[in-house]
Protein backbone atom coordinates (compact mmCIF):
# COMPACT_ATOMS: atom_id res chain seq x y z
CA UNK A 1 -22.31 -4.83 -23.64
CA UNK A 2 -24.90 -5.60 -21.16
CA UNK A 3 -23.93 -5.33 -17.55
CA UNK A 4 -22.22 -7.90 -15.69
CA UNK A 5 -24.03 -10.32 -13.25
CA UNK A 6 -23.93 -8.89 -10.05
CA UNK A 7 -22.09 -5.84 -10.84
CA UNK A 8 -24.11 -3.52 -8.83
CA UNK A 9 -23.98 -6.16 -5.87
CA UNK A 10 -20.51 -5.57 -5.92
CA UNK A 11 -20.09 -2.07 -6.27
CA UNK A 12 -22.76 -2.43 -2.76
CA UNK A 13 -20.11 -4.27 -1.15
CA UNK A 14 -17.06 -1.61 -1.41
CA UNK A 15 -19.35 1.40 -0.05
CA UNK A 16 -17.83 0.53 3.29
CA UNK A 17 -15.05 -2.09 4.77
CA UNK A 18 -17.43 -3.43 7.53
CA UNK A 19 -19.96 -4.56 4.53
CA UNK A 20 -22.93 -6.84 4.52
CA UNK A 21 -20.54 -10.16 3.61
CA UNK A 22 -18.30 -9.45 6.21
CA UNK A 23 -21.23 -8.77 8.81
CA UNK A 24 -22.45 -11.72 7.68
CA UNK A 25 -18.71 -13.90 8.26
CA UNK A 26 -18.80 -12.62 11.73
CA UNK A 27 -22.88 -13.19 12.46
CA UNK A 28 -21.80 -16.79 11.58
CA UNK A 29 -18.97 -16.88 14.18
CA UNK A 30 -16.20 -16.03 11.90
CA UNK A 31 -12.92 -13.97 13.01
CA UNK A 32 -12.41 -10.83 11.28
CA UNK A 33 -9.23 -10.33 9.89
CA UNK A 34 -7.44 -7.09 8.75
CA UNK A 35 -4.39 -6.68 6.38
CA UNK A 36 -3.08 -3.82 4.15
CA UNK A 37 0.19 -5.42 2.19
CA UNK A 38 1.20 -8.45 0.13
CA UNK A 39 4.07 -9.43 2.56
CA UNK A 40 0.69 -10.98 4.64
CA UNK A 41 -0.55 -14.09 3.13
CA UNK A 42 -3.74 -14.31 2.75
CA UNK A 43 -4.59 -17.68 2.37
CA UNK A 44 -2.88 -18.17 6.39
CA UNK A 45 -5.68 -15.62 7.47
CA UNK A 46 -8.28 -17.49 5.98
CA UNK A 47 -7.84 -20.89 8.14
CA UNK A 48 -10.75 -22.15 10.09
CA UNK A 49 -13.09 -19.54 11.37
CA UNK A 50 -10.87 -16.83 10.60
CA UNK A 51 -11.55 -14.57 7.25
CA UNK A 52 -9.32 -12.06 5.76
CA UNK A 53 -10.18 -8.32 4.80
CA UNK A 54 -7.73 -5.87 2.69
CA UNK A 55 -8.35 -2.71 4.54
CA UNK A 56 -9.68 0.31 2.50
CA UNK A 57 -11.34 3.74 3.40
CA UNK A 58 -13.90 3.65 0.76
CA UNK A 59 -15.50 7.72 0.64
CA UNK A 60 -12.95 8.97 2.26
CA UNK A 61 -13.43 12.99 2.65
CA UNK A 62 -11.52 14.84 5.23
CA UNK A 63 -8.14 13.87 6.65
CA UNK A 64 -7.69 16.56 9.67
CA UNK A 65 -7.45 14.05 12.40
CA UNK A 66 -4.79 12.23 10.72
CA UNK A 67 -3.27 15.04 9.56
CA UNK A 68 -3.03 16.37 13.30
CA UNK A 69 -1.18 12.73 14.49
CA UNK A 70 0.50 11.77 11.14
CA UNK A 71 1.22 15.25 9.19
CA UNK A 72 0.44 15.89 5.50
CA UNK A 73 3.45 14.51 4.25
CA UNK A 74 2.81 10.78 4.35
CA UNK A 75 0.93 8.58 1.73
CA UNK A 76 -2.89 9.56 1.72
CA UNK A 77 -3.95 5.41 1.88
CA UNK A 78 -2.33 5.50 5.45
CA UNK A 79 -4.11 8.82 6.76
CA UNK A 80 -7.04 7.48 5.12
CA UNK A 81 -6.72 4.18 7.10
CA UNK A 82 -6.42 5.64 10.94
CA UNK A 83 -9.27 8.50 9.97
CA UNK A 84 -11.27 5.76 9.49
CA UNK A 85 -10.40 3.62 12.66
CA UNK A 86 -10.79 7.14 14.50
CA UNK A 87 -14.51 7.06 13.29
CA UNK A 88 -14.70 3.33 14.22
CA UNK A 89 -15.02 2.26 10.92
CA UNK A 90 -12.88 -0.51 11.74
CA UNK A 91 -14.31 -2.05 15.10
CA UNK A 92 -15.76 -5.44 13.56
CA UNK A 93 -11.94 -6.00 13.40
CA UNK A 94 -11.16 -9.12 16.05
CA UNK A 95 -6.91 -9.11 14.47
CA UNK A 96 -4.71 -7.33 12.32
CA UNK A 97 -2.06 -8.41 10.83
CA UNK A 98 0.25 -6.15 9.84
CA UNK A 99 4.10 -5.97 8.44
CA UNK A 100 6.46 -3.02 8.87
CA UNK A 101 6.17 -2.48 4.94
CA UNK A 102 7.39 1.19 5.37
CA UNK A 103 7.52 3.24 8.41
CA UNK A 104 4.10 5.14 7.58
CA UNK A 105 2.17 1.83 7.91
CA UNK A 106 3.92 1.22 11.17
CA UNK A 107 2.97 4.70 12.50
CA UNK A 108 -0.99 3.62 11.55
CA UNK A 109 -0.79 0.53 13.42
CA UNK A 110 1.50 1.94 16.63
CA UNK A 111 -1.33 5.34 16.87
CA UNK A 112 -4.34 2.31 16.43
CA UNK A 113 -2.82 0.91 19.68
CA UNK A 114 -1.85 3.51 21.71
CA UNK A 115 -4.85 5.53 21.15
CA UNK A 116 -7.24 2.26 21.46
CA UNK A 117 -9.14 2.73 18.15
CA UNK A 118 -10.87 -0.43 17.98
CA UNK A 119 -13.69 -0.87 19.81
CA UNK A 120 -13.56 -4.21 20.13
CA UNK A 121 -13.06 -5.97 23.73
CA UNK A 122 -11.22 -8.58 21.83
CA UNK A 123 -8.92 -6.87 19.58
CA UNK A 124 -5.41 -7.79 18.66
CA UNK A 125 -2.75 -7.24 16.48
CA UNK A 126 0.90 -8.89 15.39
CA UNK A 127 3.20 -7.49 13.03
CA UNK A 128 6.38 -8.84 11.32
CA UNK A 129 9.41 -7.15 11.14
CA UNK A 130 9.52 -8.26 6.98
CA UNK A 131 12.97 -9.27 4.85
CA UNK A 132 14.64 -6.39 2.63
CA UNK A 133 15.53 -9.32 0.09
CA UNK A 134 15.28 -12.78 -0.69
CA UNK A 135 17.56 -15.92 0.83
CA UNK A 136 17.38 -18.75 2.86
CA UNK A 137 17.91 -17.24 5.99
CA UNK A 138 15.21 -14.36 5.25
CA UNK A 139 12.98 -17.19 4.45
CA UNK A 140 13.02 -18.61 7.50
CA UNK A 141 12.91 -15.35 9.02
CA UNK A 142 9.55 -14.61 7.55
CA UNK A 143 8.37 -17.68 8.36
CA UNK A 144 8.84 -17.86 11.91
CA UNK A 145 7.65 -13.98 12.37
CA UNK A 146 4.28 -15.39 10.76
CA UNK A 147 3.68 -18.16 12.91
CA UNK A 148 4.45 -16.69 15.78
CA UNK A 149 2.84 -12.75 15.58
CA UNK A 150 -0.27 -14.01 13.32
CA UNK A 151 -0.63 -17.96 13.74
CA UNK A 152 -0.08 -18.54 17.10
CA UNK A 153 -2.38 -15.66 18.90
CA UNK A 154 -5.29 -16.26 16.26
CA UNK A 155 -5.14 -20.01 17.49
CA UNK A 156 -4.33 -19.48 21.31
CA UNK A 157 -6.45 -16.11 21.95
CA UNK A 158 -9.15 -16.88 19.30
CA UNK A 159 -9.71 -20.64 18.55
CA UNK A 160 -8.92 -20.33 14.86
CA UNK A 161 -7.63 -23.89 13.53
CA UNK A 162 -4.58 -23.68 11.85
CA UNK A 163 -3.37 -26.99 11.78
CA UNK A 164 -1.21 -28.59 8.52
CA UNK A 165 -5.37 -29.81 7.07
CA UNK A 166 -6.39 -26.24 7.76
CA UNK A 167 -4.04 -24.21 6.09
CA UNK A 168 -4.01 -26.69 2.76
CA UNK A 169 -7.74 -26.16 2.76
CA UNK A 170 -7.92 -22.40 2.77
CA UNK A 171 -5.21 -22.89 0.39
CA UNK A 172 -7.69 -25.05 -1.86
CA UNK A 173 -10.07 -21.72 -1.19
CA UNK A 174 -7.43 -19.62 -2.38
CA UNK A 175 -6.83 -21.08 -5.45
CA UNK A 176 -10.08 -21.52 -6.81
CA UNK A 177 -10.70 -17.80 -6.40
CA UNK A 178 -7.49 -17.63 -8.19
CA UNK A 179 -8.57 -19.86 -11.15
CA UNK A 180 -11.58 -17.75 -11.81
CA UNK A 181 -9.46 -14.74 -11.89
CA UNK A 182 -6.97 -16.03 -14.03
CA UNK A 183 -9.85 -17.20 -16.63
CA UNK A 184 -10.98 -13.15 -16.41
CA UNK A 185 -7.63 -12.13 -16.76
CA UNK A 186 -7.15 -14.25 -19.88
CA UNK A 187 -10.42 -12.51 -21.70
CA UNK A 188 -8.81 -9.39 -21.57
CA UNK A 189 -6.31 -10.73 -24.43
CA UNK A 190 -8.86 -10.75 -26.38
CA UNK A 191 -8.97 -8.12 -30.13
CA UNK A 192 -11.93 -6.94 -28.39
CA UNK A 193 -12.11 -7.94 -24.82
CA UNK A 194 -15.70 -8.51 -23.26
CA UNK A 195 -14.66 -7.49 -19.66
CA UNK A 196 -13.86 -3.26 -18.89
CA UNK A 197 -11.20 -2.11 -16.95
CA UNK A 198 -13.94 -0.42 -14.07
CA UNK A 199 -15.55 -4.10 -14.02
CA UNK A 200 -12.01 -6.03 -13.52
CA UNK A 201 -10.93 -3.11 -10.84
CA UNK A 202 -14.28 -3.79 -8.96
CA UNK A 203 -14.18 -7.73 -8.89
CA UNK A 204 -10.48 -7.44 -8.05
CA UNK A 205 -11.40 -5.35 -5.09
CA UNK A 206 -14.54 -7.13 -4.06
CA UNK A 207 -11.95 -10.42 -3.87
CA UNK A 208 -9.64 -8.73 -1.67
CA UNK A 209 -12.12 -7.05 1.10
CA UNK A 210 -14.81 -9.18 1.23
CA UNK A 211 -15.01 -13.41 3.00
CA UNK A 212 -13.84 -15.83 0.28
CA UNK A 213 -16.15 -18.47 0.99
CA UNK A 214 -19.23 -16.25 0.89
CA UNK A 215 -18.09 -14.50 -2.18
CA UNK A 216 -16.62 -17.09 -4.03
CA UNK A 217 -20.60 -17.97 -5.48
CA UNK A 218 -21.42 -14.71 -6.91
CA UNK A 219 -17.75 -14.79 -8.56
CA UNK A 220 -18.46 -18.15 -9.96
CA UNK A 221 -21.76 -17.01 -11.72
CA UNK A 222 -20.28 -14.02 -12.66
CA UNK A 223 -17.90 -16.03 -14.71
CA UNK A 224 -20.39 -17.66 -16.37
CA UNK A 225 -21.77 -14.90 -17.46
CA UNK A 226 -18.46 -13.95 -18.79
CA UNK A 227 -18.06 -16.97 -20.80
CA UNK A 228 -21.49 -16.20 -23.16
CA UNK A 229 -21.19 -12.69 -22.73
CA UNK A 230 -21.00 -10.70 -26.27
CA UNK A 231 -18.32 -7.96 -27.04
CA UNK A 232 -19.14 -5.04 -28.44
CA UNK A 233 -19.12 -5.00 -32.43
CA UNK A 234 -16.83 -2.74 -32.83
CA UNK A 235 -13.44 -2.05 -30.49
CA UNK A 236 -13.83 0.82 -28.57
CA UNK A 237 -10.09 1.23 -27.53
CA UNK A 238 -7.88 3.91 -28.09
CA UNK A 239 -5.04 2.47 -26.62
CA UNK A 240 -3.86 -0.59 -24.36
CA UNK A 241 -2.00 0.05 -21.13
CA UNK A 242 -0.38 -2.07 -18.14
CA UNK A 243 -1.18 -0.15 -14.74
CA UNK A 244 1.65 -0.32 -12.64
CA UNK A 245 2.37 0.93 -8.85
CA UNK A 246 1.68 1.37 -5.70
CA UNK A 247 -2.01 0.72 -3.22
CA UNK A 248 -4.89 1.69 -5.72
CA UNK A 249 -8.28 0.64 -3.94
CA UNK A 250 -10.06 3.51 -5.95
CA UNK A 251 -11.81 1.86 -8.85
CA UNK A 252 -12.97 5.44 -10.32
CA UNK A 253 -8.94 5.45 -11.84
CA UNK A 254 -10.01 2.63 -14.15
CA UNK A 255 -13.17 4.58 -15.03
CA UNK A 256 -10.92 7.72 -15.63
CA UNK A 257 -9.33 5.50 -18.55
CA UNK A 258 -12.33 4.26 -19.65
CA UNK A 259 -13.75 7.37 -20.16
CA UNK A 260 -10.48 8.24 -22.02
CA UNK A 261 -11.42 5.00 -24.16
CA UNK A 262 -7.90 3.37 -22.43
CA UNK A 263 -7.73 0.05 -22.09
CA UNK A 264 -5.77 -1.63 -18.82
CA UNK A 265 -4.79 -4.75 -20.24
CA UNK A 266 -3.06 -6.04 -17.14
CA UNK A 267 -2.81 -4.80 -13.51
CA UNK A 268 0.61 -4.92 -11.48
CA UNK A 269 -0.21 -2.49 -8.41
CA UNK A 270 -1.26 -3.38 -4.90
CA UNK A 271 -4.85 -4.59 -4.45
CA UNK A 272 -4.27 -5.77 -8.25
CA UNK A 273 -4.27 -9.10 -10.04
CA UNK A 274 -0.50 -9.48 -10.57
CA UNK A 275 0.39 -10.13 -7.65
CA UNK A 276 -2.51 -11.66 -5.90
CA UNK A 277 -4.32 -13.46 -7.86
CA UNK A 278 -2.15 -16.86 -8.97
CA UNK A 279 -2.57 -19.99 -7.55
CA UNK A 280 -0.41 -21.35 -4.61
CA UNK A 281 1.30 -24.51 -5.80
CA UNK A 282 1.42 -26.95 -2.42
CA UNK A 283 3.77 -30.34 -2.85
CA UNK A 284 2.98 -33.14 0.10
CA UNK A 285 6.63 -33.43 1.31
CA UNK A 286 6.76 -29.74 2.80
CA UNK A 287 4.71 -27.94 5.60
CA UNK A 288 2.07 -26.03 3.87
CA UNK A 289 3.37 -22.80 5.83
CA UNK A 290 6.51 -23.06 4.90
CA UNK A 291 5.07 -23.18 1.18
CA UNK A 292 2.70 -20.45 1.21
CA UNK A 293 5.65 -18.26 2.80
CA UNK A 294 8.34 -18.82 0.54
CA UNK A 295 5.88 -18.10 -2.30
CA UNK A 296 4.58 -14.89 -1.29
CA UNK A 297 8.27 -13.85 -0.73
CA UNK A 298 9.35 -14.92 -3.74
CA UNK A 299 6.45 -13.33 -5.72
CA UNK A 300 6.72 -10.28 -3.93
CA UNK A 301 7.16 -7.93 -6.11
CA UNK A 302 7.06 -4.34 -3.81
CA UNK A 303 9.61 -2.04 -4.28
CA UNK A 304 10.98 -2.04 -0.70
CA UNK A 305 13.03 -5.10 -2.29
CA UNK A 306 16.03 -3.00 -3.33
CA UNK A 307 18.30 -5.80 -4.24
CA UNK A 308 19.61 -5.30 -7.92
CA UNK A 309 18.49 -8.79 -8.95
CA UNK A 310 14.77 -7.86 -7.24
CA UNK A 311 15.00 -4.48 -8.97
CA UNK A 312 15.64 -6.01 -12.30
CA UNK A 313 13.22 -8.57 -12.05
CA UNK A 314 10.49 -6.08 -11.58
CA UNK A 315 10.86 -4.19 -14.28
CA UNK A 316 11.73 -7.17 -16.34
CA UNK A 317 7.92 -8.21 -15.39
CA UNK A 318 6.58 -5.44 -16.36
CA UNK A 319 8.27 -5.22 -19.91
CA UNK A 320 6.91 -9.55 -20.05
CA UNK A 321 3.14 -8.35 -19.19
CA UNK A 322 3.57 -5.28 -21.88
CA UNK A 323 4.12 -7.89 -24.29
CA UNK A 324 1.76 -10.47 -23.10
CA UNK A 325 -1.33 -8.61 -23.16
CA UNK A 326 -0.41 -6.65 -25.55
CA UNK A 327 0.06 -2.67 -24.38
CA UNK A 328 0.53 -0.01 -26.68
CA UNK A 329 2.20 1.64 -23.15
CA UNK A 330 2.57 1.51 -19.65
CA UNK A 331 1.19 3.92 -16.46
CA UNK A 332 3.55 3.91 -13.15
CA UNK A 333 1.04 5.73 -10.98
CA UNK A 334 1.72 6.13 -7.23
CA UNK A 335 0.04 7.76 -4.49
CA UNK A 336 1.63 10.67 -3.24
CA UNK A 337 4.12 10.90 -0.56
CA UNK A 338 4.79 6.81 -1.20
CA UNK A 339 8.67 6.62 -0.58
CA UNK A 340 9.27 3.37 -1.74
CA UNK A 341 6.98 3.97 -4.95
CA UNK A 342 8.57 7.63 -5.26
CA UNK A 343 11.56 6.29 -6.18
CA UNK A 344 11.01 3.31 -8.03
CA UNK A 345 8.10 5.10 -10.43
CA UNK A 346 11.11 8.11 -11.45
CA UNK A 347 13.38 5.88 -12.13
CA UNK A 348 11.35 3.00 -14.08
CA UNK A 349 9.22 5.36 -15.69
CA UNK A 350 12.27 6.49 -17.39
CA UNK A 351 14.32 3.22 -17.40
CA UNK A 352 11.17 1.63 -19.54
CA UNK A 353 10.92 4.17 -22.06
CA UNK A 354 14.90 4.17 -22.82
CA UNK A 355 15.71 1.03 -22.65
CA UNK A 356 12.97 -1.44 -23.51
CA UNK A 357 11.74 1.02 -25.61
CA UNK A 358 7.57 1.03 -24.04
CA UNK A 359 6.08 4.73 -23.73
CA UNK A 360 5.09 5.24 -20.38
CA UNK A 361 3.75 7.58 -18.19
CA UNK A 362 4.18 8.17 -14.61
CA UNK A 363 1.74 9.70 -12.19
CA UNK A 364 1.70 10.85 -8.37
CA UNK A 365 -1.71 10.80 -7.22
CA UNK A 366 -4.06 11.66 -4.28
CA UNK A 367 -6.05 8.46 -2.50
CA UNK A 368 -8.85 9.14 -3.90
CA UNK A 369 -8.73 10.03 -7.70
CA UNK A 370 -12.80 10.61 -8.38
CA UNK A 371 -13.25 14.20 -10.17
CA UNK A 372 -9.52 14.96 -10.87
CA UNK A 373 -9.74 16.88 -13.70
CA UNK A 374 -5.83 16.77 -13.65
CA UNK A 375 -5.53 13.19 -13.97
CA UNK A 376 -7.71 13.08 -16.53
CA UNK A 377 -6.10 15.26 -18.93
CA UNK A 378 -2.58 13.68 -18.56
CA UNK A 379 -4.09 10.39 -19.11
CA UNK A 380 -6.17 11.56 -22.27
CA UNK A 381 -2.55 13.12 -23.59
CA UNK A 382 -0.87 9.93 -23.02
CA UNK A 383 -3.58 8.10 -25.09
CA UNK A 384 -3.11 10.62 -27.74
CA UNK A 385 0.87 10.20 -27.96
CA UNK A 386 -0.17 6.20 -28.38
CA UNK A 387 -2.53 7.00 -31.38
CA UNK A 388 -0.26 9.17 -32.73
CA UNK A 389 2.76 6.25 -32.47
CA UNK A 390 0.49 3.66 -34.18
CA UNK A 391 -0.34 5.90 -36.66
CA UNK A 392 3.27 6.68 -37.62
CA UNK A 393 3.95 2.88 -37.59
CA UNK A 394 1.16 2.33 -40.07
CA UNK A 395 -1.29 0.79 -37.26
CA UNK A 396 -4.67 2.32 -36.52
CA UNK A 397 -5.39 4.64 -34.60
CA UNK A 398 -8.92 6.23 -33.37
């Protein structure tokens, strides 16, 4: 297939967090907003002025100044995270907005502060103290910690409108980047799909760390070119798979696949589609924050949940998308030293194999995955073991 519109544009924008759409947002008076986790709305950080960024440490080499504040043993997305605020990679930052996710995260944001990593006269941050399960009362919980740690000091310290009209409009934003994503999604359904896993990774990404309203253009062309684009003649696919786990902001693991000839049919991990990447339904007899709360609680789907119905649900989500899109298996990949993930990768990986009866594979992995050789060759076995299933159930293999 002939490269995607823009493609290269993108892959541009993900060399570094401060990149030229975000200079851009703030050159035009916007307010820079960081976030790392799905427990932070993101259509609520996108009101007014204000624009939201998913933090990464794109080319991320050496971790020894984290290491000496945070030790080895934590995930290598959080050490990544303050290495890069210790280089000032991060000082275009004017907020961040932060949850206490896990206690790692927590330690990223408390050594940001105390050690003043953000140049950035300005510079503030709130973080909410997030619900272990779903109800009523955690509901309202989560609401109020939102309004008052991120609403109320980006409107009182930084002028950012968030008024009922505001909020519905980024809402409006949100959802139209949604639609397009949805439509993407959709074409990978297809016998032979005409989008690739690296290209979906990269305009996943690209959605996530870069101003909505100045990248929502390039998406919609993009799509268009989507729409007449030709598949190949001939599938190319050993194997379907549903990519499932913890923060992945690397997209050389989808080109690890690819190169395995491994399709990833669906994506459930964080900075993925699923969740993410659905449309906020807003009714008119409800505050719009009270909306866009409950349904990013609801839709949560991160492991730190660890009620059974929450537990279930997940994995019954998985086993749904398996199905929907097709997989011939499923990957549970999480980055090392991931507690919450840890646990809930063992156990599913297993749980998923014996009882719904879906091969799958589960992987610990390092932040960044480009050149494992490792990786590679457990993913090429797994791809194998697919073939070889097919094969014995009279399908075709490659």
């Amino acid at each position: 297939m002939k490269d995607l519109k823009h493609i290269r544009f993108y892959e541009s924008l993900l060399e570094e967090a401060n990149n030229p759409l975000v200079r851009q947002a703030k050159e035009e008076g916007g307010v820079a907003v960081g976030y790392t986790c799905y427990y932070v709305p993101e259509p609520l950080l996108n009101c007014g002025r204000a624009f939201s960024v998913r933090l990464r440490a794109p080319n991320t080499g050496s971790l020894d100044i984290s290491q000496y504040y945070m030790s080895s043993f934590i995930c290598g997305y959080t050490r990544a995270l303050f290495e890069r605020a210790f280089e000032g990679g991060y000082n275009f930052l004017d907020f961040y907005a932060s949850s206490d996710t896990c206690q790692q995260m927590v330690r990223v944001v408390e050594n940001i502060h105390e050690l003043k990593l953000i140049d950035n006269p300005r510079f503030g941050y709130g973080i909410i103290d997030a619900p272990l399960k779903v109800s009523p009362h955690g509901t309202r919980f989560y609401t109020d910690q939102i309004r008052r740690q991120f609403m109320e000091p980006l409107a009182r310290d930084y002028g950012v409108d968030v008024s009922e009209e505001a909020i519905r409009a980024a809402v409006a934003e949100h959802n139209e980047l949604c639609a397009i994503f949805e439509e993407m999604s959709a074409l990978r359904k297809e016998t032979i799909p005409r989008i690739t896993p690296r290209e979906f990774h990269i305009l996943s990404l690209v959605s996530y760390a870069c101003p909505t309203a100045l990248l929502l253009p390039y998406l919609r062309e993009t799509l268009e070119d989507l729409r007449s684009r030709e598949p190949d003649a001939v599938d190319p696919w050993r194997a379907r798979v549903i990519v499932v786990g913890s923060e992945l902001d690397d997209y050389a693991f989808s080109e690890i696949l690819e190169n395995c000839r491994c399709y990833v049919a669906a994506d459930r991990y964080c900075f993925g589609s699923i969740p993410g990447r659905q449309p906020v339904p807003l009714t008119e007899d409800e505050p719009a924050l009270d909306q866009v709360c409950r349904f990013y609680l609801e839709t949560n789907q991160c492991p730190r949940f660890m009620s059974q119905e929450k537990v279930q649900e997940r994995r019954e989500l998985v086993a749904r998308l398996a199905k929907e899109y097709r997989a011939d298996g499923i990957i549970y990949e999480q980055a090392k030293f991931c507690d919450f993930w840890g646990y809930e990768r063992t156990l599913n990986t297993q749980v998923l194999r014996e009882e719904y009866g879906i091969p799958t594979l589960g992987i610990d992995r390092e932040y960044v995955v480009q050149g494992s050789g490792q990786l590679a060759t457990r993913i090429q076995a797994f791809v194998e073991s697919l073939e070889i299933k097919k094969i014995r159930e009279g399908g075709n293999g490659k």
